[in-house]
Protein backbone atom coordinates (compact mmCIF):
# COMPACT_ATOMS: atom_id res chain seq x y z
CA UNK A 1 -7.91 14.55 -10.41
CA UNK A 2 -4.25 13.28 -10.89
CA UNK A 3 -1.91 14.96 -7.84
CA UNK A 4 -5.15 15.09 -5.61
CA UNK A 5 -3.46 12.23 -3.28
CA UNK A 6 -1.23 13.27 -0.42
CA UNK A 7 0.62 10.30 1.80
CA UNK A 8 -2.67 10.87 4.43
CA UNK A 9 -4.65 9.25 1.72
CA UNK A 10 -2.40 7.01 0.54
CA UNK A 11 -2.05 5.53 3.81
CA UNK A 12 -5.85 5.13 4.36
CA UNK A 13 -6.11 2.92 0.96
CA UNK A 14 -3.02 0.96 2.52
CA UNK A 15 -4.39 0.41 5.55
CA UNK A 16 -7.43 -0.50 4.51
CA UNK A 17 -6.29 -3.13 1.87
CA UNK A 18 -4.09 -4.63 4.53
CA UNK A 19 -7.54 -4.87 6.52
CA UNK A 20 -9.50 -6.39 3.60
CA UNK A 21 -6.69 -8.97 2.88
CA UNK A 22 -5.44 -9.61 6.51
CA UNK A 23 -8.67 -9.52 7.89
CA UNK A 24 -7.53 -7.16 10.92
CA UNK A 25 -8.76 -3.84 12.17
CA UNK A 26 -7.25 -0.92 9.91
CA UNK A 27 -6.42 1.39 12.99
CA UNK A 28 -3.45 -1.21 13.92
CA UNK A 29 -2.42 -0.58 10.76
CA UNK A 30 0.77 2.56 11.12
CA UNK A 31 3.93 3.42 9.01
CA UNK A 32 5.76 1.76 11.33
CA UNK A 33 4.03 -1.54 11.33
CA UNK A 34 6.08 -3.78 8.85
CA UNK A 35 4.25 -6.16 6.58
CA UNK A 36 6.01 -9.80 7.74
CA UNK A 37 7.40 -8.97 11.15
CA UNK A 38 4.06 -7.32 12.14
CA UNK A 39 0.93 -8.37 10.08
CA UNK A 40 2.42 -11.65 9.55
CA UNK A 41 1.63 -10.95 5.38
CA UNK A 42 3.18 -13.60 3.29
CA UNK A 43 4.12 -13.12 -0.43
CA UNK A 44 0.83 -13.80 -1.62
CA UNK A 45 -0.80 -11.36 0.72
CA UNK A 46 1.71 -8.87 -0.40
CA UNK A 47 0.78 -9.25 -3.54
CA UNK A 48 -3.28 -9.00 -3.03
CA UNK A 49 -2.35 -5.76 -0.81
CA UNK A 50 -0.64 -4.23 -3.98
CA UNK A 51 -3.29 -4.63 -6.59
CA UNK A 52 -6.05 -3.43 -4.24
CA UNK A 53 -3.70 -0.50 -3.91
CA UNK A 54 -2.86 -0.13 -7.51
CA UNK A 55 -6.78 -0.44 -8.64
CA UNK A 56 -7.94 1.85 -5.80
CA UNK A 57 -5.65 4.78 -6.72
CA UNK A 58 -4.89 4.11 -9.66
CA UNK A 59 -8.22 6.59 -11.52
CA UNK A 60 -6.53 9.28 -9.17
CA UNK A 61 -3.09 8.68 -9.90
CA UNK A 62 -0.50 9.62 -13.39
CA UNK A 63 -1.52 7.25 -16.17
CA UNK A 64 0.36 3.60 -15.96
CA UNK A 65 0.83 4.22 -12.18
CA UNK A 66 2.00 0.71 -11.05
CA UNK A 67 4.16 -0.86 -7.99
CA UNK A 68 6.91 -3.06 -9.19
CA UNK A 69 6.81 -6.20 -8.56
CA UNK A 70 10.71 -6.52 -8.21
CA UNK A 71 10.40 -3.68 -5.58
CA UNK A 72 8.07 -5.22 -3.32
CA UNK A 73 11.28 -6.52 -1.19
CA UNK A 74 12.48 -3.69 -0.16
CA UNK A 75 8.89 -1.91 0.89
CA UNK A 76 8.97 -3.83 4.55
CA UNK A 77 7.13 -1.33 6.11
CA UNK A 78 3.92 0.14 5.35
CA UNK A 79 5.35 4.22 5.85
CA UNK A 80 7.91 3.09 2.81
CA UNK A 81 5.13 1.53 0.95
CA UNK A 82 2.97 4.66 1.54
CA UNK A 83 6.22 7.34 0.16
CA UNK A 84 6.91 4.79 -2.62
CA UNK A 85 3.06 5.02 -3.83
CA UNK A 86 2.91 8.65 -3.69
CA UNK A 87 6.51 9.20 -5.39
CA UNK A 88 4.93 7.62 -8.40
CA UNK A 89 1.33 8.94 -8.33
């Protein structure tokens, strides 16, 4: 099923992990919205967001499919979270 992702549903398993760990309603969740200045997420959130990510895609996504954790930084929005995630799937 690997290459069966397209951003669309990349975005919906972003949106709903921010959802799950933010505990806010996934439509207020866009590309735009950025993770701090938005959502409010703190590092630890960040990080919760990211593995629901990485376990959610990762059965449909390239063997070893991972975010970095040194690249977290410079994904402040979810859009570049979203192209980062499908780059590597």
């Amino acid at each position: 099923m690997t290459g069966s992702l397209d951003a669309q549903d990349v975005l919906a398993v972003v949106q709903q992990a921010c959802a799950t760990v933010l505990e806010i309603d996934p439509s207020s969740v866009h590309p735009g919205t950025a993770f701090v200045d938005d959502l409010g997420a703190d590092s630890l959130a960040l990080v919760e967001i990211v593995e629901i990510v990485e376990e959610t895609l990762a059965p449909r996504a390239r063997p070893g499919f991972h975010i970095e954790d040194e690249d977290l930084d410079a994904l402040r929005t979810v859009g570049e979270a979203v192209e980062y995630a499908v780059a590597r799937l």
